[in-house]
PDB file of N, CA and C in Angstrom:
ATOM      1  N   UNK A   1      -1.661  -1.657  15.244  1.00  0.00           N
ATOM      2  CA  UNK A   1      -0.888  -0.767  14.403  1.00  0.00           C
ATOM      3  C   UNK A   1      -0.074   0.200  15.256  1.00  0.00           C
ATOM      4  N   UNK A   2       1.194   0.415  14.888  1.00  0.00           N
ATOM      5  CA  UNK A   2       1.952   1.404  15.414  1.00  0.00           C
ATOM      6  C   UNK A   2       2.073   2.679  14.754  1.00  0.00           C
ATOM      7  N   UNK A   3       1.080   2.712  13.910  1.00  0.00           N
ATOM      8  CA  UNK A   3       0.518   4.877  13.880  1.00  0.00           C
ATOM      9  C   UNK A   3      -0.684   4.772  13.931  1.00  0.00           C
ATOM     10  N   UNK A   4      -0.924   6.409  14.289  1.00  0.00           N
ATOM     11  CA  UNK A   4      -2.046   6.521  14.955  1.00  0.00           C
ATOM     12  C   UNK A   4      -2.977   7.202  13.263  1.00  0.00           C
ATOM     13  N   UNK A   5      -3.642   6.754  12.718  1.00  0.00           N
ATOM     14  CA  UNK A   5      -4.468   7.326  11.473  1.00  0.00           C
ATOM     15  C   UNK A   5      -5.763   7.806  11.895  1.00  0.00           C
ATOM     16  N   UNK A   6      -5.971   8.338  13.060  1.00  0.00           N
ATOM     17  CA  UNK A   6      -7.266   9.547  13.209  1.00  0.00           C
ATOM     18  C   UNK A   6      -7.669  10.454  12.194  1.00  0.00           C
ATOM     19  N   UNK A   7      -5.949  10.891  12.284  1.00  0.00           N
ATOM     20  CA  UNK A   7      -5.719  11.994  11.389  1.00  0.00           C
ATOM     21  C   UNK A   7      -6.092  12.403   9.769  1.00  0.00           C
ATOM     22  N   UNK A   8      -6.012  10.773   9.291  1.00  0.00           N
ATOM     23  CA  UNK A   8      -5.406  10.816   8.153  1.00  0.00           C
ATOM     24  C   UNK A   8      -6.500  10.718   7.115  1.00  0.00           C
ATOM     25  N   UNK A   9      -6.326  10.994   5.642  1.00  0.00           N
ATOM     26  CA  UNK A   9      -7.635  11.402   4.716  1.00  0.00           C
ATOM     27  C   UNK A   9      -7.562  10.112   3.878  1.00  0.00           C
ATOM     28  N   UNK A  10      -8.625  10.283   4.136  1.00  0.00           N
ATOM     29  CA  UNK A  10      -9.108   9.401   3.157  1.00  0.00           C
ATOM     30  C   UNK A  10      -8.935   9.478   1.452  1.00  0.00           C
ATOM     31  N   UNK A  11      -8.432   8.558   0.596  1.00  0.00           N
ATOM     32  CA  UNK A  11      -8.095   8.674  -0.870  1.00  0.00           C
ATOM     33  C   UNK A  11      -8.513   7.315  -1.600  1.00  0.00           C
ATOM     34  N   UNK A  12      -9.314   7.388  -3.126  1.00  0.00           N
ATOM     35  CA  UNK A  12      -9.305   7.025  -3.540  1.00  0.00           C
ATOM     36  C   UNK A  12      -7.918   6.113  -4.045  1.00  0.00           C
ATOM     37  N   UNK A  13      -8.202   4.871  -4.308  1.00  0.00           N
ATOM     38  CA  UNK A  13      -7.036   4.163  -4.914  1.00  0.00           C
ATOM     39  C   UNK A  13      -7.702   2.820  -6.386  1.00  0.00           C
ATOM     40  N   UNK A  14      -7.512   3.586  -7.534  1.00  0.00           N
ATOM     41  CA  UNK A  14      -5.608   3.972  -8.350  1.00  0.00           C
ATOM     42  C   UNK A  14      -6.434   5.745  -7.794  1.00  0.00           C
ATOM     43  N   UNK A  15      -5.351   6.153  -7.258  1.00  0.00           N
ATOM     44  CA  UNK A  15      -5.633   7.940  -7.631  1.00  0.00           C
ATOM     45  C   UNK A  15      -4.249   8.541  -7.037  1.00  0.00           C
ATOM     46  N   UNK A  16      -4.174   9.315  -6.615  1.00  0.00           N
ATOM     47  CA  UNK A  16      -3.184  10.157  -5.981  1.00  0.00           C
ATOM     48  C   UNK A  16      -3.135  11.044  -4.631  1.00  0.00           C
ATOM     49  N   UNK A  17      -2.232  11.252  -4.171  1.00  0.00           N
ATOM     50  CA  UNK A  17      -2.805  11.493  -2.834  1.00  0.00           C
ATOM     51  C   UNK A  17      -3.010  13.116  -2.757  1.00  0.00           C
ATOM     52  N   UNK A  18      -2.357  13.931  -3.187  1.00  0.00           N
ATOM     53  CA  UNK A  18      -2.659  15.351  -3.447  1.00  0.00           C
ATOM     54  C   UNK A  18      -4.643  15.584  -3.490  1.00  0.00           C
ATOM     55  N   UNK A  19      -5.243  14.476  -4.242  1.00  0.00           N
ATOM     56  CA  UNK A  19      -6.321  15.214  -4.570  1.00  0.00           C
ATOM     57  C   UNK A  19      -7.335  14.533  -3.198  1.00  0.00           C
ATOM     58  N   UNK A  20      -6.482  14.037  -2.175  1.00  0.00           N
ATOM     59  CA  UNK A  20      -7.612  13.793  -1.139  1.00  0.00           C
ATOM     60  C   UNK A  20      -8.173  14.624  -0.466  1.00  0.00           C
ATOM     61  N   UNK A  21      -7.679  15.828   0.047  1.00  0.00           N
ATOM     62  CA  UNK A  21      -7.997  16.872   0.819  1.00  0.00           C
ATOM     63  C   UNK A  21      -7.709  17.918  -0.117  1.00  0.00           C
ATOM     64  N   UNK A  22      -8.376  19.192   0.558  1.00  0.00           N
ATOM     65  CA  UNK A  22      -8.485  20.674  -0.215  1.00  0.00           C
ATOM     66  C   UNK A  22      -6.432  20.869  -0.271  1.00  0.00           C
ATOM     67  N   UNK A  23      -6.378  21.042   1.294  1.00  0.00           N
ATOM     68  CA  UNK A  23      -5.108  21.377   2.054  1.00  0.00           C
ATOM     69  C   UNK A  23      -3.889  20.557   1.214  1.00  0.00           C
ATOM     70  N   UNK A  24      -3.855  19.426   0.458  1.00  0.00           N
ATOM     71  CA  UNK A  24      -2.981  18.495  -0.065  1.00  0.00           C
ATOM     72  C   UNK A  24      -2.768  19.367  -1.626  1.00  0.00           C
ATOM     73  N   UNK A  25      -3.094  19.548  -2.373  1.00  0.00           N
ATOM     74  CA  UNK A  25      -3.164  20.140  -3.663  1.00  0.00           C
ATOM     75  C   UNK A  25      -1.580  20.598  -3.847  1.00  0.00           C
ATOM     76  N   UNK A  26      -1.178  20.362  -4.508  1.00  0.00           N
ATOM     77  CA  UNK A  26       0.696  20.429  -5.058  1.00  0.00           C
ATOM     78  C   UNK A  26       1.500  20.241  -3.705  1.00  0.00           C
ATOM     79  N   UNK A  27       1.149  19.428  -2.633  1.00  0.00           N
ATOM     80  CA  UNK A  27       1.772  18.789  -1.919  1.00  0.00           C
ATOM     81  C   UNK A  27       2.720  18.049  -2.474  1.00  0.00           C
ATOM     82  N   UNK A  28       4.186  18.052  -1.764  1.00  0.00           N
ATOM     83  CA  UNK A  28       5.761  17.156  -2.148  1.00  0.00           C
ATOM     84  C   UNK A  28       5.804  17.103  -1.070  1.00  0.00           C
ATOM     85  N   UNK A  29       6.093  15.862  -0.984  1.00  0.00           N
ATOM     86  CA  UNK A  29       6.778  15.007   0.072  1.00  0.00           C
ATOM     87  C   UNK A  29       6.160  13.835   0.751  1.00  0.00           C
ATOM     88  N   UNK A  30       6.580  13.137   1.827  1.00  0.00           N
ATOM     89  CA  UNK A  30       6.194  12.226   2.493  1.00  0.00           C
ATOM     90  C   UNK A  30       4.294  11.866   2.418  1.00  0.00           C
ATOM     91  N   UNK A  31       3.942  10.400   1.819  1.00  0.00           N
ATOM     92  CA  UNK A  31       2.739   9.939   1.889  1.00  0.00           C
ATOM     93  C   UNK A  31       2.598   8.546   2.142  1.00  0.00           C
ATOM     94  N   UNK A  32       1.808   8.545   3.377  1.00  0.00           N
ATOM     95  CA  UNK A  32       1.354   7.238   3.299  1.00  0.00           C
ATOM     96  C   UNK A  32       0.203   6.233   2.565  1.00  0.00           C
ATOM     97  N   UNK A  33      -0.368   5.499   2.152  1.00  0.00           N
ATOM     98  CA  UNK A  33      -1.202   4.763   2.101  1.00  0.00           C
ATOM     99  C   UNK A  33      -1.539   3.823   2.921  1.00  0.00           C
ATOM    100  N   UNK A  34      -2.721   2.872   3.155  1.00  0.00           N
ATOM    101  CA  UNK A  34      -2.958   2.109   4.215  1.00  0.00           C
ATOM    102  C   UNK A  34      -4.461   1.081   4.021  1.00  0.00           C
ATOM    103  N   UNK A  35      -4.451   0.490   3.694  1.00  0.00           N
ATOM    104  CA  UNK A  35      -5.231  -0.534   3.526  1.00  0.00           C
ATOM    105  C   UNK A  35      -5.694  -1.582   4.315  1.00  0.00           C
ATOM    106  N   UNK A  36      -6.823  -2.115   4.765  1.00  0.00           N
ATOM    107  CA  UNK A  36      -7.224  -3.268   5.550  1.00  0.00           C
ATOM    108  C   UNK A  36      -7.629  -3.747   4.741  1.00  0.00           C
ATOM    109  N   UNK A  37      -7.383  -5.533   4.465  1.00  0.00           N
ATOM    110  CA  UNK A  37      -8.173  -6.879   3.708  1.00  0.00           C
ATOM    111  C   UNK A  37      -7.901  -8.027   4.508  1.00  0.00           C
ATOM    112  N   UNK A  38      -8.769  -8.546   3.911  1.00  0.00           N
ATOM    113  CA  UNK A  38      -8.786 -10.120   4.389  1.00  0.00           C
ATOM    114  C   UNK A  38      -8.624 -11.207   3.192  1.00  0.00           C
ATOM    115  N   UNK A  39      -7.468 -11.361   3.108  1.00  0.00           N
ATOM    116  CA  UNK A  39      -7.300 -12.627   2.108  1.00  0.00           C
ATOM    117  C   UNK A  39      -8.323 -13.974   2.431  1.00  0.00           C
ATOM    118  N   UNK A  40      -8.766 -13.935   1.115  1.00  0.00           N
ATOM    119  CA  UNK A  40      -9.461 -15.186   0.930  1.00  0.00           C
ATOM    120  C   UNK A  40      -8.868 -16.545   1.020  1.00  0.00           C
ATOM    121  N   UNK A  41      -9.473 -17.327   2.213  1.00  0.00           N
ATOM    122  CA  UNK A  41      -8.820 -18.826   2.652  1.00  0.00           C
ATOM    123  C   UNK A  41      -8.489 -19.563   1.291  1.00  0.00           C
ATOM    124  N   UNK A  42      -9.682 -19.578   0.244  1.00  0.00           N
ATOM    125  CA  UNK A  42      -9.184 -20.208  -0.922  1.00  0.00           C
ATOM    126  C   UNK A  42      -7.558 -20.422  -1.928  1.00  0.00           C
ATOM    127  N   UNK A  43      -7.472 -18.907  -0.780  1.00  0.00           N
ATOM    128  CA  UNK A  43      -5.997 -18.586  -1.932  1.00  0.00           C
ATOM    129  C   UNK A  43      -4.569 -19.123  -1.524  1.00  0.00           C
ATOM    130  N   UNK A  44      -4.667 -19.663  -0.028  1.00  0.00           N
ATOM    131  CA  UNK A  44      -3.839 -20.231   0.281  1.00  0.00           C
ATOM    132  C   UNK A  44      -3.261 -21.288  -0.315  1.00  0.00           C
ATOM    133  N   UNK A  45      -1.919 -21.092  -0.418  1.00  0.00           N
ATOM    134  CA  UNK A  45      -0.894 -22.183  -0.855  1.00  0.00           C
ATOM    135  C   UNK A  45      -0.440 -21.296  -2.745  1.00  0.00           C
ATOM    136  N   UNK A  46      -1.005 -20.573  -2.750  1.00  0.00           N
ATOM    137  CA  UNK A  46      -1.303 -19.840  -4.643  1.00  0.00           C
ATOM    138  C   UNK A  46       0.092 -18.306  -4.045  1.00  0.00           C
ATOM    139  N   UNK A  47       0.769 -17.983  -4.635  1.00  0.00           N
ATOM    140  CA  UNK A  47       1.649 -17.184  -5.049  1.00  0.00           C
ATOM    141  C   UNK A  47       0.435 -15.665  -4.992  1.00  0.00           C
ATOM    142  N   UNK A  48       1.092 -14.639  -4.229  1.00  0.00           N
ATOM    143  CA  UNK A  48       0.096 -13.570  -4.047  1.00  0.00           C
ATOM    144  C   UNK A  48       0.820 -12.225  -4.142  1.00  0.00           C
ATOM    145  N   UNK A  49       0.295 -11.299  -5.207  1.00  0.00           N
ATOM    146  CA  UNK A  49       1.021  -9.927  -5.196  1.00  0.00           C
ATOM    147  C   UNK A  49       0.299  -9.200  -5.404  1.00  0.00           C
ATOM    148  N   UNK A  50       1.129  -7.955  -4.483  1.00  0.00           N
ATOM    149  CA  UNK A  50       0.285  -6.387  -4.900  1.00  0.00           C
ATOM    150  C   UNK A  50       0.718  -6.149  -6.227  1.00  0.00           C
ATOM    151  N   UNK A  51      -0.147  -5.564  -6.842  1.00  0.00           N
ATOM    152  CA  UNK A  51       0.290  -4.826  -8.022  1.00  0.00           C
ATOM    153  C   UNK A  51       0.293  -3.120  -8.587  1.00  0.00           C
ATOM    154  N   UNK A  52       1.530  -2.639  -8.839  1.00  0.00           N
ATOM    155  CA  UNK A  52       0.610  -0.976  -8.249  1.00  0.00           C
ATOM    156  C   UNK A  52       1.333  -0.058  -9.920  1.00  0.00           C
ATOM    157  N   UNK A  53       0.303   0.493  -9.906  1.00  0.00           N
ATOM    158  CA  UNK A  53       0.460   1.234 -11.514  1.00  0.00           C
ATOM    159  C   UNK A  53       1.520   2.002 -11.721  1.00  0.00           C
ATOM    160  N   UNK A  54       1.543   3.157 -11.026  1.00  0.00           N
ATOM    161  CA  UNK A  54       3.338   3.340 -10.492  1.00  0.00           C
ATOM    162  C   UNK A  54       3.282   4.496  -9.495  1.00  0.00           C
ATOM    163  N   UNK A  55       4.157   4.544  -8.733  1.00  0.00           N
ATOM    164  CA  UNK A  55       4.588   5.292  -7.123  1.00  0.00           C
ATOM    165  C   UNK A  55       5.313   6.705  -7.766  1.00  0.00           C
ATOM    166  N   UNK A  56       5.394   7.423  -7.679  1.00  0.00           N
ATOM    167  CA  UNK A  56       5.787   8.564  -7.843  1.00  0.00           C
ATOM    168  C   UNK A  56       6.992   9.149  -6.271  1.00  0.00           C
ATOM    169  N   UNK A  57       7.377   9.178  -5.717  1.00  0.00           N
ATOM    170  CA  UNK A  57       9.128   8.737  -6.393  1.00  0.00           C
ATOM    171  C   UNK A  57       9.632   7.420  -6.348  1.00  0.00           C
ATOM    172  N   UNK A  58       9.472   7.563  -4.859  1.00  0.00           N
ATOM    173  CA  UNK A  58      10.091   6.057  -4.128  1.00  0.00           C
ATOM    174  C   UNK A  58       8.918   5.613  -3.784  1.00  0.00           C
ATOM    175  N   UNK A  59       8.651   4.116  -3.473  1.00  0.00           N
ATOM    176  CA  UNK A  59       7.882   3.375  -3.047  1.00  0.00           C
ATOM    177  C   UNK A  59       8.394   2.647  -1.487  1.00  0.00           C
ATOM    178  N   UNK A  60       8.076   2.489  -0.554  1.00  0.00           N
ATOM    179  CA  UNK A  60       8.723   1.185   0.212  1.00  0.00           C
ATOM    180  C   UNK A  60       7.001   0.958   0.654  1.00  0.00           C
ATOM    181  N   UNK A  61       7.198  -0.909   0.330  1.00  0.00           N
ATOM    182  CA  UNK A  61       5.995  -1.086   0.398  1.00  0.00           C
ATOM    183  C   UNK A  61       6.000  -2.376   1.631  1.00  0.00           C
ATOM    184  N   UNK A  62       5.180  -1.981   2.998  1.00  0.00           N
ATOM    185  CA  UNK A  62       5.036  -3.323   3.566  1.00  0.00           C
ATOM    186  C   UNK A  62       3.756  -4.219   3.591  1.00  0.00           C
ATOM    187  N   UNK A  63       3.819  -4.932   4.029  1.00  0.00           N
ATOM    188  CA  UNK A  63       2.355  -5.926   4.591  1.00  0.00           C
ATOM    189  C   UNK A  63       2.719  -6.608   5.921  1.00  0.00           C
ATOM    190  N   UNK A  64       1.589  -6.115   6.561  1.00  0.00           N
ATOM    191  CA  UNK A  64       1.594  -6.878   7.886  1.00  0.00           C
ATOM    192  C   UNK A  64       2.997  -6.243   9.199  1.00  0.00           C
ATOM    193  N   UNK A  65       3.149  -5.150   8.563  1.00  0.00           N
ATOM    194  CA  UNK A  65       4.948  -4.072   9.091  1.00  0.00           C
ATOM    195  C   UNK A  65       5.995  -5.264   8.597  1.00  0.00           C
ATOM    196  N   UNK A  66       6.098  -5.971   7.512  1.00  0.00           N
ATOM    197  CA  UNK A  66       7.026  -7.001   6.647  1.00  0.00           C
ATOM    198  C   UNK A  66       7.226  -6.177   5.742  1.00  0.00           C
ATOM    199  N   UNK A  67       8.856  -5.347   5.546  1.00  0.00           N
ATOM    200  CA  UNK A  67       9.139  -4.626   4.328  1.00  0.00           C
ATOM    201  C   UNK A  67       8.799  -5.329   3.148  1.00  0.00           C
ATOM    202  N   UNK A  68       8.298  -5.664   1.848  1.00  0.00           N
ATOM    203  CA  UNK A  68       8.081  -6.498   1.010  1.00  0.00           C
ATOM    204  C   UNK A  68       8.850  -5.918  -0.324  1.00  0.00           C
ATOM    205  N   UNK A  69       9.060  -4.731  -0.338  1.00  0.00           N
ATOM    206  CA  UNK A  69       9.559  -4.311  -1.658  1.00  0.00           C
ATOM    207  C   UNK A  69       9.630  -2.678  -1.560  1.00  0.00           C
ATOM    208  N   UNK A  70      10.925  -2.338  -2.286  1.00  0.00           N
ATOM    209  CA  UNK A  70      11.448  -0.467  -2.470  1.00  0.00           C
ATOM    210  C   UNK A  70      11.126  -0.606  -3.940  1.00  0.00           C
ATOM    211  N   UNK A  71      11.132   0.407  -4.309  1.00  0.00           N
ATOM    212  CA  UNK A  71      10.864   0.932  -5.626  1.00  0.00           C
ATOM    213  C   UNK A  71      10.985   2.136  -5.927  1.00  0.00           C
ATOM    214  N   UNK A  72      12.157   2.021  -6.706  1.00  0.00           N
ATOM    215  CA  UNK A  72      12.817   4.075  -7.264  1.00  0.00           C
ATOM    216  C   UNK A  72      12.178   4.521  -9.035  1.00  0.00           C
ATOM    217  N   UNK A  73      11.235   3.572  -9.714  1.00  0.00           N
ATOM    218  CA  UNK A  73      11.087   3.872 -10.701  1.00  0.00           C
ATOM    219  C   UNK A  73       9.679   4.153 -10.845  1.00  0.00           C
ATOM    220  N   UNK A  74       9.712   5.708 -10.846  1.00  0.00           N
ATOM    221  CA  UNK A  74       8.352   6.287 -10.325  1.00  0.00           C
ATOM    222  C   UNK A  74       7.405   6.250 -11.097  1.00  0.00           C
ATOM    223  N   UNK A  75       7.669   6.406 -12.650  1.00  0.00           N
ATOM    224  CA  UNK A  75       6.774   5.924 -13.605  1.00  0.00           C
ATOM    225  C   UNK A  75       6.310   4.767 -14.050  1.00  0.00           C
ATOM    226  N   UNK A  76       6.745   3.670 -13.660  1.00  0.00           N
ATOM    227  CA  UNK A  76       6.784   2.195 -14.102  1.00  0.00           C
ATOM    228  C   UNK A  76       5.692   1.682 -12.899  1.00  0.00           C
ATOM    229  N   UNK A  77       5.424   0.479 -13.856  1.00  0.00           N
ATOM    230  CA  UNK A  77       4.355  -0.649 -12.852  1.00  0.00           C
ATOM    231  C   UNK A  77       5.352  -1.011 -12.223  1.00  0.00           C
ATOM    232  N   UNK A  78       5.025  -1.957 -10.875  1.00  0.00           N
ATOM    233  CA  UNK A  78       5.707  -3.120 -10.442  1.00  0.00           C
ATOM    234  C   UNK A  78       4.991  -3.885  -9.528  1.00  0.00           C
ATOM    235  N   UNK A  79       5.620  -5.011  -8.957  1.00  0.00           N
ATOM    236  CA  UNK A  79       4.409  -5.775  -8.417  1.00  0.00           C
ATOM    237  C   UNK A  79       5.291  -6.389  -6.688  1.00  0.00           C
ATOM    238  N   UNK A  80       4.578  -6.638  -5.656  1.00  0.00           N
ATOM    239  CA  UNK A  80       5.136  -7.095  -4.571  1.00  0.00           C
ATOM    240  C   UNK A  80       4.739  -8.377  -4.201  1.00  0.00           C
ATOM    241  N   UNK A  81       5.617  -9.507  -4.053  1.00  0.00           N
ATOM    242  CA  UNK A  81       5.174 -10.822  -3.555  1.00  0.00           C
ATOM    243  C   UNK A  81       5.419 -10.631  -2.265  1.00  0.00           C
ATOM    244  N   UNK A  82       3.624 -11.072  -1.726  1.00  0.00           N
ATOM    245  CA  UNK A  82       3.557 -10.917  -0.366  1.00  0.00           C
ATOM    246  C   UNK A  82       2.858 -12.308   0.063  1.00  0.00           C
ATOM    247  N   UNK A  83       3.353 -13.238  -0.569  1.00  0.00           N
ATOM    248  CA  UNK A  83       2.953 -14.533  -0.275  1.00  0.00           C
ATOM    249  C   UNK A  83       3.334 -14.894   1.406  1.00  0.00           C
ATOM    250  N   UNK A  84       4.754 -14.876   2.218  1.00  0.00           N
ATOM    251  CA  UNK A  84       5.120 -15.225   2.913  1.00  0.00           C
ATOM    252  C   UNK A  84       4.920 -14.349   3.873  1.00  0.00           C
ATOM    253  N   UNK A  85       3.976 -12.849   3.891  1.00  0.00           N
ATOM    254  CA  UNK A  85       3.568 -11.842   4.580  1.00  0.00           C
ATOM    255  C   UNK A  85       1.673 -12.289   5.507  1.00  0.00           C
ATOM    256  N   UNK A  86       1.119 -13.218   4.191  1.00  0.00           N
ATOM    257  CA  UNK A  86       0.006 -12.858   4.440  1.00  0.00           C
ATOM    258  C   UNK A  86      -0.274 -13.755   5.621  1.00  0.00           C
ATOM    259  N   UNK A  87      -1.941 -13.412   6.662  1.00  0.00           N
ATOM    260  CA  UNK A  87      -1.913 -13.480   7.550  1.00  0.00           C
ATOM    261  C   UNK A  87      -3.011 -14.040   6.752  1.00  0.00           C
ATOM    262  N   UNK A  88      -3.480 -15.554   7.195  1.00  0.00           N
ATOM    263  CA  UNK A  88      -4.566 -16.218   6.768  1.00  0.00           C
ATOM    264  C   UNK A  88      -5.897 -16.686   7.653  1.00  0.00           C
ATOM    265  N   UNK A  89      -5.762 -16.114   9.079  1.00  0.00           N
ATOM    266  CA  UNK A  89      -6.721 -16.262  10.036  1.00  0.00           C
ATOM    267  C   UNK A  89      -7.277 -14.424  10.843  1.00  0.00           C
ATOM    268  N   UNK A  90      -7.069 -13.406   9.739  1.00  0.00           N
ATOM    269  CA  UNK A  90      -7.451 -12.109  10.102  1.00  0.00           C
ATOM    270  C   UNK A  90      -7.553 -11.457   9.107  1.00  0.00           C
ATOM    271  N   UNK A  91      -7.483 -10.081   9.429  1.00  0.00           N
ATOM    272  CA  UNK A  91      -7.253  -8.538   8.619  1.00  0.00           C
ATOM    273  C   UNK A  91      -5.685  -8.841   8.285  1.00  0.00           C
ATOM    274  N   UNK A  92      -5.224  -8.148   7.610  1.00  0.00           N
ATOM    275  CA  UNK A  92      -4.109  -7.622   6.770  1.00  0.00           C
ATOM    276  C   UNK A  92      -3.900  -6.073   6.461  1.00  0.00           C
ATOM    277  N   UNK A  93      -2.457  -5.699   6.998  1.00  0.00           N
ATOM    278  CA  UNK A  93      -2.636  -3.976   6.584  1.00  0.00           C
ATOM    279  C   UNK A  93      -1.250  -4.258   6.049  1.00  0.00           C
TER     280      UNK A  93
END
C-alpha cells in the first residue's frame, strides 16, 4: 500500500465516519475508507460489485489502486463493478 494507516481509526461500516473517534464529531471534509478481503475462488468467472448505501458528497471508489467508479449523488445507492479489479490468488484493498 502506498499510505501509511497507523494513523487511522477505525469505523464501523454501513456507519459514518464522524462517529469513529471523539476528535471526528461534525468533521467536513476529506475521508478515507479501507478494507482488506479475500475473494472467494468460487466466484471466479461470476460478475462482482461493491455495493454502497450512499457516500455523502463525492465518492471515488478504487480496488486494488484501480479507479473503479466516482459518484456525485450523495444520497443515492450505487454499485461498483470490480470484476476486472479483483485479485484471485491474495488480499484485496
Amino acid at each position: 500500500d502506498e499510505y501509511d494507516a497507523k494513523e487511522w481509526h477505525e469505523a464501523s461500516v454501513p456507519g459514518v465516519f464522524d462517529t469513529s473517534a471523539p476528535n471526528m464529531a461534525g468533521y467536513e471534509g476529506v475521508c478515507w475508507f479501507r478494507r482488506t478481503v479475500t475473494v472467494p475462488q468460487a466466484w471466479q468467472g461470476k460478475r462482482l460489485f461493491l455495493q454502497f448505501g450512499a457516500v455523502n458528497y463525492t465518492a471515488r471508489v478504487y480496488w486494488n489502486g484501480v479507479a473503479v467508479r466516482e459518484n456525485t449523488d450523495g444520497f443515492l445507492p450505487f454499485s461498483c463493478d470490480i470484476t476486472d479489479a479483483v485479485r484471485w490468488n491474495g488480499e484485496n484493498t
